[in-house]
C-alpha atoms as a PDB file:
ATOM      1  CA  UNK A   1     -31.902  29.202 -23.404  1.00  0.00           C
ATOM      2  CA  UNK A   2     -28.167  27.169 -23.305  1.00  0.00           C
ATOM      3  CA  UNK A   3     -29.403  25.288 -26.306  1.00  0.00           C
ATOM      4  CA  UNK A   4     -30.684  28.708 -28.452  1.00  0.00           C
ATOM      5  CA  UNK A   5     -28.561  31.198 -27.807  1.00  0.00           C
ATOM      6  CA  UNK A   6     -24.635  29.980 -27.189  1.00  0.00           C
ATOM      7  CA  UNK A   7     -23.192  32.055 -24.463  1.00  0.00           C
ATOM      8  CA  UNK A   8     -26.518  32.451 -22.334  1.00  0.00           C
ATOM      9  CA  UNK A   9     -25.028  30.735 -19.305  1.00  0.00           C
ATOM     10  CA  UNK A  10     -22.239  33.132 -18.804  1.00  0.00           C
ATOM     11  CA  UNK A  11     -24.458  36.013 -20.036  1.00  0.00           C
ATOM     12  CA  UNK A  12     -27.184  34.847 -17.007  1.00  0.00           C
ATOM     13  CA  UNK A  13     -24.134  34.327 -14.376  1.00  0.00           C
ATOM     14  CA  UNK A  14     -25.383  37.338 -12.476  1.00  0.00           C
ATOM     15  CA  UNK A  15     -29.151  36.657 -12.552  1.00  0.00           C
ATOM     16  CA  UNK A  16     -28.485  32.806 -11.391  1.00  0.00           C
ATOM     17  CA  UNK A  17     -25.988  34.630  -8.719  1.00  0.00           C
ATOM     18  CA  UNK A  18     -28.887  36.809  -7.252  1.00  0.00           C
ATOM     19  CA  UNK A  19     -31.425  34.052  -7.970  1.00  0.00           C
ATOM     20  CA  UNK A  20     -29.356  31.552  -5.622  1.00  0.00           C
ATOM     21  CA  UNK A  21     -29.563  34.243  -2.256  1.00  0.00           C
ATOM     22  CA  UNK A  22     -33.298  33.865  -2.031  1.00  0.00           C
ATOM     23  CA  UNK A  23     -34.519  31.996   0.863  1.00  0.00           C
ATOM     24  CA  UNK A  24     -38.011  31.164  -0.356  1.00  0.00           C
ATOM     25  CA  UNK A  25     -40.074  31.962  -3.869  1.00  0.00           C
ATOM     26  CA  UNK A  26     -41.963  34.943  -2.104  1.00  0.00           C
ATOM     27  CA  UNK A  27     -38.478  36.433  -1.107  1.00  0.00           C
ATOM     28  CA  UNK A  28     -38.218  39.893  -2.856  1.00  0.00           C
ATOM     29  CA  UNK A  29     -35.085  40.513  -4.851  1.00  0.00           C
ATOM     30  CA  UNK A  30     -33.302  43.536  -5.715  1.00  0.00           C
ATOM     31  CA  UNK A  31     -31.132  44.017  -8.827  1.00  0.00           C
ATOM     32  CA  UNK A  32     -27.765  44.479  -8.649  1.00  0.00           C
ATOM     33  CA  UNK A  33     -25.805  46.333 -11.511  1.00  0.00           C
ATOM     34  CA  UNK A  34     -24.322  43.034 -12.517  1.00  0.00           C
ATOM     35  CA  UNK A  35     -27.674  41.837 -13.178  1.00  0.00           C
ATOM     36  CA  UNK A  36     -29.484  44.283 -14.695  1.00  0.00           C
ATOM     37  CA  UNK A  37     -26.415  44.768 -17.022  1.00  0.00           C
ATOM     38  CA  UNK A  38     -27.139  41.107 -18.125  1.00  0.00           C
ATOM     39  CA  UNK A  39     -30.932  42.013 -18.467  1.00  0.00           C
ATOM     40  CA  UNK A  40     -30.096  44.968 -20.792  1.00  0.00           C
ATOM     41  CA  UNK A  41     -27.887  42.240 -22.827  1.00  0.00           C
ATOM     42  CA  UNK A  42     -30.871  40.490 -23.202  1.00  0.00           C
ATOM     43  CA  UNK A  43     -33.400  42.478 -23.743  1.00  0.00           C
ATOM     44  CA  UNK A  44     -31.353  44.549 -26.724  1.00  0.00           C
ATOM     45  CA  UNK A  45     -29.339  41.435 -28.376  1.00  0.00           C
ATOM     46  CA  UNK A  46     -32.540  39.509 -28.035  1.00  0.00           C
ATOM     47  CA  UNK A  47     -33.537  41.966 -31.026  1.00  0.00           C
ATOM     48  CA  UNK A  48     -30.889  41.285 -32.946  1.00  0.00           C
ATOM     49  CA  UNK A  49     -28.918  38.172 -32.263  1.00  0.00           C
ATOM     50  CA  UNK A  50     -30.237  36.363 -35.597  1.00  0.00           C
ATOM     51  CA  UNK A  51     -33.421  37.135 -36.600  1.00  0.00           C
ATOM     52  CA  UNK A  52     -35.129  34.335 -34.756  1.00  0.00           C
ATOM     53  CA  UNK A  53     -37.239  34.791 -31.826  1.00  0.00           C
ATOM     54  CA  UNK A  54     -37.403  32.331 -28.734  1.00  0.00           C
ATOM     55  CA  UNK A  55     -41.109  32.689 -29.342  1.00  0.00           C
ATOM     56  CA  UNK A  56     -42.238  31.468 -32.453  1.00  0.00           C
ATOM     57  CA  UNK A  57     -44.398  33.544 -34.085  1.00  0.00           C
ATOM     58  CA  UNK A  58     -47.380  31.604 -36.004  1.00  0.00           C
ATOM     59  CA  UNK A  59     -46.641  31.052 -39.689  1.00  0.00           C
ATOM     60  CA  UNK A  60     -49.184  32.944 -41.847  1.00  0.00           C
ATOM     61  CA  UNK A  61     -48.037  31.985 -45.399  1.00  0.00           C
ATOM     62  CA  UNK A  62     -45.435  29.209 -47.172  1.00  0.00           C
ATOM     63  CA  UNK A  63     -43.982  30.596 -50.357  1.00  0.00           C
ATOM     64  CA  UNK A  64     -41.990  27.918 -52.388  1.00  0.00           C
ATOM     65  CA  UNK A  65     -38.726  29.200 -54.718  1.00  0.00           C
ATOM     66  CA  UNK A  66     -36.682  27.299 -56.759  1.00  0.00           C
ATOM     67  CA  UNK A  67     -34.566  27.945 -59.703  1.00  0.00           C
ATOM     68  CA  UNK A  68     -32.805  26.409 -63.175  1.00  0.00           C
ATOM     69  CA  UNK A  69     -30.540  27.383 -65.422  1.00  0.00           C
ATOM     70  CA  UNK A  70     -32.851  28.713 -68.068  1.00  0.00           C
ATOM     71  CA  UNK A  71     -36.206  29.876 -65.432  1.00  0.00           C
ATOM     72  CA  UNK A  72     -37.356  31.018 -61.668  1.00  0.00           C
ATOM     73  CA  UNK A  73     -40.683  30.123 -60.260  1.00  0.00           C
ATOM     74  CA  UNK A  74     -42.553  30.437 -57.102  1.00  0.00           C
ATOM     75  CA  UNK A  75     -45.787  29.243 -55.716  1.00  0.00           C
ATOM     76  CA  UNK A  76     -47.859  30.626 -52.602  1.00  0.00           C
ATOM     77  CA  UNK A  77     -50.892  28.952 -51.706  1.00  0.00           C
ATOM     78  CA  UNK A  78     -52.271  28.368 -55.010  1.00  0.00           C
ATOM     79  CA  UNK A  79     -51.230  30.812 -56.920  1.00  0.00           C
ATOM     80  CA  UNK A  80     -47.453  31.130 -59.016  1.00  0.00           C
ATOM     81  CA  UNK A  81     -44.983  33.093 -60.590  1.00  0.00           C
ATOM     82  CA  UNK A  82     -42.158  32.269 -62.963  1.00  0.00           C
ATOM     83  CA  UNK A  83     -40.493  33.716 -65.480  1.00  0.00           C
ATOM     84  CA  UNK A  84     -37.390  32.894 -68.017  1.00  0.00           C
ATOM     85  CA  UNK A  85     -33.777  34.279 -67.430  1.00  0.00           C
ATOM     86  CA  UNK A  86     -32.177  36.665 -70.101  1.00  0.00           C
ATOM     87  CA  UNK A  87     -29.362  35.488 -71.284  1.00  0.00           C
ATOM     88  CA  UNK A  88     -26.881  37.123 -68.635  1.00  0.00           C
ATOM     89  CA  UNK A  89     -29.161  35.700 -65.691  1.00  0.00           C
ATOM     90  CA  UNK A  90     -28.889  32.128 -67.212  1.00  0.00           C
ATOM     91  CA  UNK A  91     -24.630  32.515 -66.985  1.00  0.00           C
ATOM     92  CA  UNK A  92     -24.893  33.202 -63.353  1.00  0.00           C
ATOM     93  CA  UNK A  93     -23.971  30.810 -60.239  1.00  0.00           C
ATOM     94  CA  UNK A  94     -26.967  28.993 -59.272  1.00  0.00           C
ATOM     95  CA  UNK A  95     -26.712  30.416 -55.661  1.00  0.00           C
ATOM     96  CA  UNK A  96     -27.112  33.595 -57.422  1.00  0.00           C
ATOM     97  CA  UNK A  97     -30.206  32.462 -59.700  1.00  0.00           C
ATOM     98  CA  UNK A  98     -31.577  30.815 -56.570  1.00  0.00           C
ATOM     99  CA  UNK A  99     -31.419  34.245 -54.874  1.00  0.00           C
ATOM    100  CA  UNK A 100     -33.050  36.520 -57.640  1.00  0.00           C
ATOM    101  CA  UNK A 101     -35.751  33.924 -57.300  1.00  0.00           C
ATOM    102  CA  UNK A 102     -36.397  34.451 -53.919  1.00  0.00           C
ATOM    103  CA  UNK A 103     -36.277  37.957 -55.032  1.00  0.00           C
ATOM    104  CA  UNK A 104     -38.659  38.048 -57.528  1.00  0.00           C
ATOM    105  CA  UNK A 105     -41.341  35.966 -55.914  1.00  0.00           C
ATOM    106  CA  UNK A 106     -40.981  38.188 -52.801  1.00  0.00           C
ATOM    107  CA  UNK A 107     -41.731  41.239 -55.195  1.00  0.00           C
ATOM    108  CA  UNK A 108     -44.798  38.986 -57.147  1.00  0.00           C
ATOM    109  CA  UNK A 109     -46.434  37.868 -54.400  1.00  0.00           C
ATOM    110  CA  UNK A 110     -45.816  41.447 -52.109  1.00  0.00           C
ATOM    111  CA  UNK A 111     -49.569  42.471 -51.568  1.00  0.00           C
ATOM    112  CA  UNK A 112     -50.502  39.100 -50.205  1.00  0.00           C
ATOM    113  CA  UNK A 113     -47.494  38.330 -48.091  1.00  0.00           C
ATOM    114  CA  UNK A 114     -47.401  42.334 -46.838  1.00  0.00           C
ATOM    115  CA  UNK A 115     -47.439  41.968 -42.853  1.00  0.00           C
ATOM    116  CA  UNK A 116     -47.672  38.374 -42.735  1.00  0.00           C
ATOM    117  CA  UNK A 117     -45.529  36.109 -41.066  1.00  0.00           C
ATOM    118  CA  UNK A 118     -43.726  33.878 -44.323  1.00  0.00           C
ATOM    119  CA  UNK A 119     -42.188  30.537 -44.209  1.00  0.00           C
ATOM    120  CA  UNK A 120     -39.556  30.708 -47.393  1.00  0.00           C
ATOM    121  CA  UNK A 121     -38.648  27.096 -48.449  1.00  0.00           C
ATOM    122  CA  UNK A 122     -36.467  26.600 -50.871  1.00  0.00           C
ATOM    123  CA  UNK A 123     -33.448  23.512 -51.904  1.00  0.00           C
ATOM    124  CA  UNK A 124     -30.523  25.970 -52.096  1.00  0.00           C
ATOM    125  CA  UNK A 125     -28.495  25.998 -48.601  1.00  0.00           C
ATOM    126  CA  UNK A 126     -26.690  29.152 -49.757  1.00  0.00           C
ATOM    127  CA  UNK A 127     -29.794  31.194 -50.004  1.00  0.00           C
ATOM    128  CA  UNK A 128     -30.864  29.534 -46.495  1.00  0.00           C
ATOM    129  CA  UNK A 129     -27.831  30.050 -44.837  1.00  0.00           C
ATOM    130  CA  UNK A 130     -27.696  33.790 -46.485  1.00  0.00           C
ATOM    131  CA  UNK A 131     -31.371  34.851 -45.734  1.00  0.00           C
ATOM    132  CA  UNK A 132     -31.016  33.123 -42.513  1.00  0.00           C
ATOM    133  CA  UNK A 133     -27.471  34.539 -41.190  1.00  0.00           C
ATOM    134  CA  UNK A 134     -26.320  36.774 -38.439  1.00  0.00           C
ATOM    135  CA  UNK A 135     -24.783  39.594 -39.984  1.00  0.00           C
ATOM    136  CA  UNK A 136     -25.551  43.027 -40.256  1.00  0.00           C
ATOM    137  CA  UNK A 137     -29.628  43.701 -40.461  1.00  0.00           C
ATOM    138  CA  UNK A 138     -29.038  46.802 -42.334  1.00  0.00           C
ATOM    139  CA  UNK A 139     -27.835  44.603 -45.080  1.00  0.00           C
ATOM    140  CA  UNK A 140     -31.122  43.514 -46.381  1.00  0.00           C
ATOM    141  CA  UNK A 141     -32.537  42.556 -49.935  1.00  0.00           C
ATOM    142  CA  UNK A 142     -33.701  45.209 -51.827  1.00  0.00           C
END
C-alpha cells in the first residue's frame, strides 16, 4: 500500500496499533474509533484518490491517439478515425491538438468502447499527465 498510495502508513497507524494487541490470529478484535476512522478514510478516498484502483481491472480495449499540426487520428483494434484540422485547430499548442484528438476518437469510437475498460496510449505527456491527474473528478471531458 506504502508504495501506491503516499501517506498509507500514517493513515493505517491505528489499524497496525489494534493489529499489534492480538495474541494469536484467531484472537477477535474490536474496532476502536481511531480505527474505524482510518477505515472510513479508506474506504471513501479509495474512490477518489486518482482514478486508479489497487485492483487492476482487466483491459478490454487499446485505443491509439496521436496528433500533427495539420490532422488527428486514432485507431482501435482495426478500425480508425482521422480527420484534418480547420485552420484555427492547426494554430493551436500541440498539447491542445493532442487533446481534441483524444477527444474525437473517444466520440468516434463511443459505441464500441461504451462500458469497456480502455487503455488510451498516446506520445503526448501533457495529455497523460492531464487525463491521468488527481484533481477534481467533476472536471471531466465533455
Amino acid at each position: 500500500m506504502a508504495k501506491a498510495v503516499m501517506p498509507s502508513k500514517l493513515l493505517l497507524r491505528n489499524v497496525y496499533r489494534l493489529l499489534q494487541t492480538r495474541k494469536s490470529w484467531s484472537d477477535t478484535l474490536v474496532l476502536d474509533t481511531g480505527t474505524c476512522s482510518d477505515l472510513m478514510w479508506w474506504h471513501c478516498a479509495l474512490l477518489s484518490w486518482n482514478g486508479t484502483s489497487i485492483q487492476r481491472r482487466v483491459i478490454e480495449k487499446q485505443m491509439f491517439t496521436d496528433a500533427s499540426a495539420t490532422a488527428w487520428g486514432g485507431v482501435l483494434g482495426n478500425s480508425q478515425a482521422r480527420g484534418l484540422w480547420t485552420p484555427a485547430m492547426s494554430s493551436e499548442h500541440s498539447n491542445v491538438c493532442e487533446m481534441m484528438a483524444v477527444l474525437l476518437s473517444l466520440r468516434a469510437f463511443q459505441k464500441e468502447i461504451q462500458n469497456k475498460v480502455v487503455q488510451l496510449l498516446t506520445d503526448n505527456i501533457s495529455t497523460v499527465a492531464y487525463i491521468n491527474c488527481k484533481g477534481d473528478p467533476s472536471q471531466k471531458l465533455t
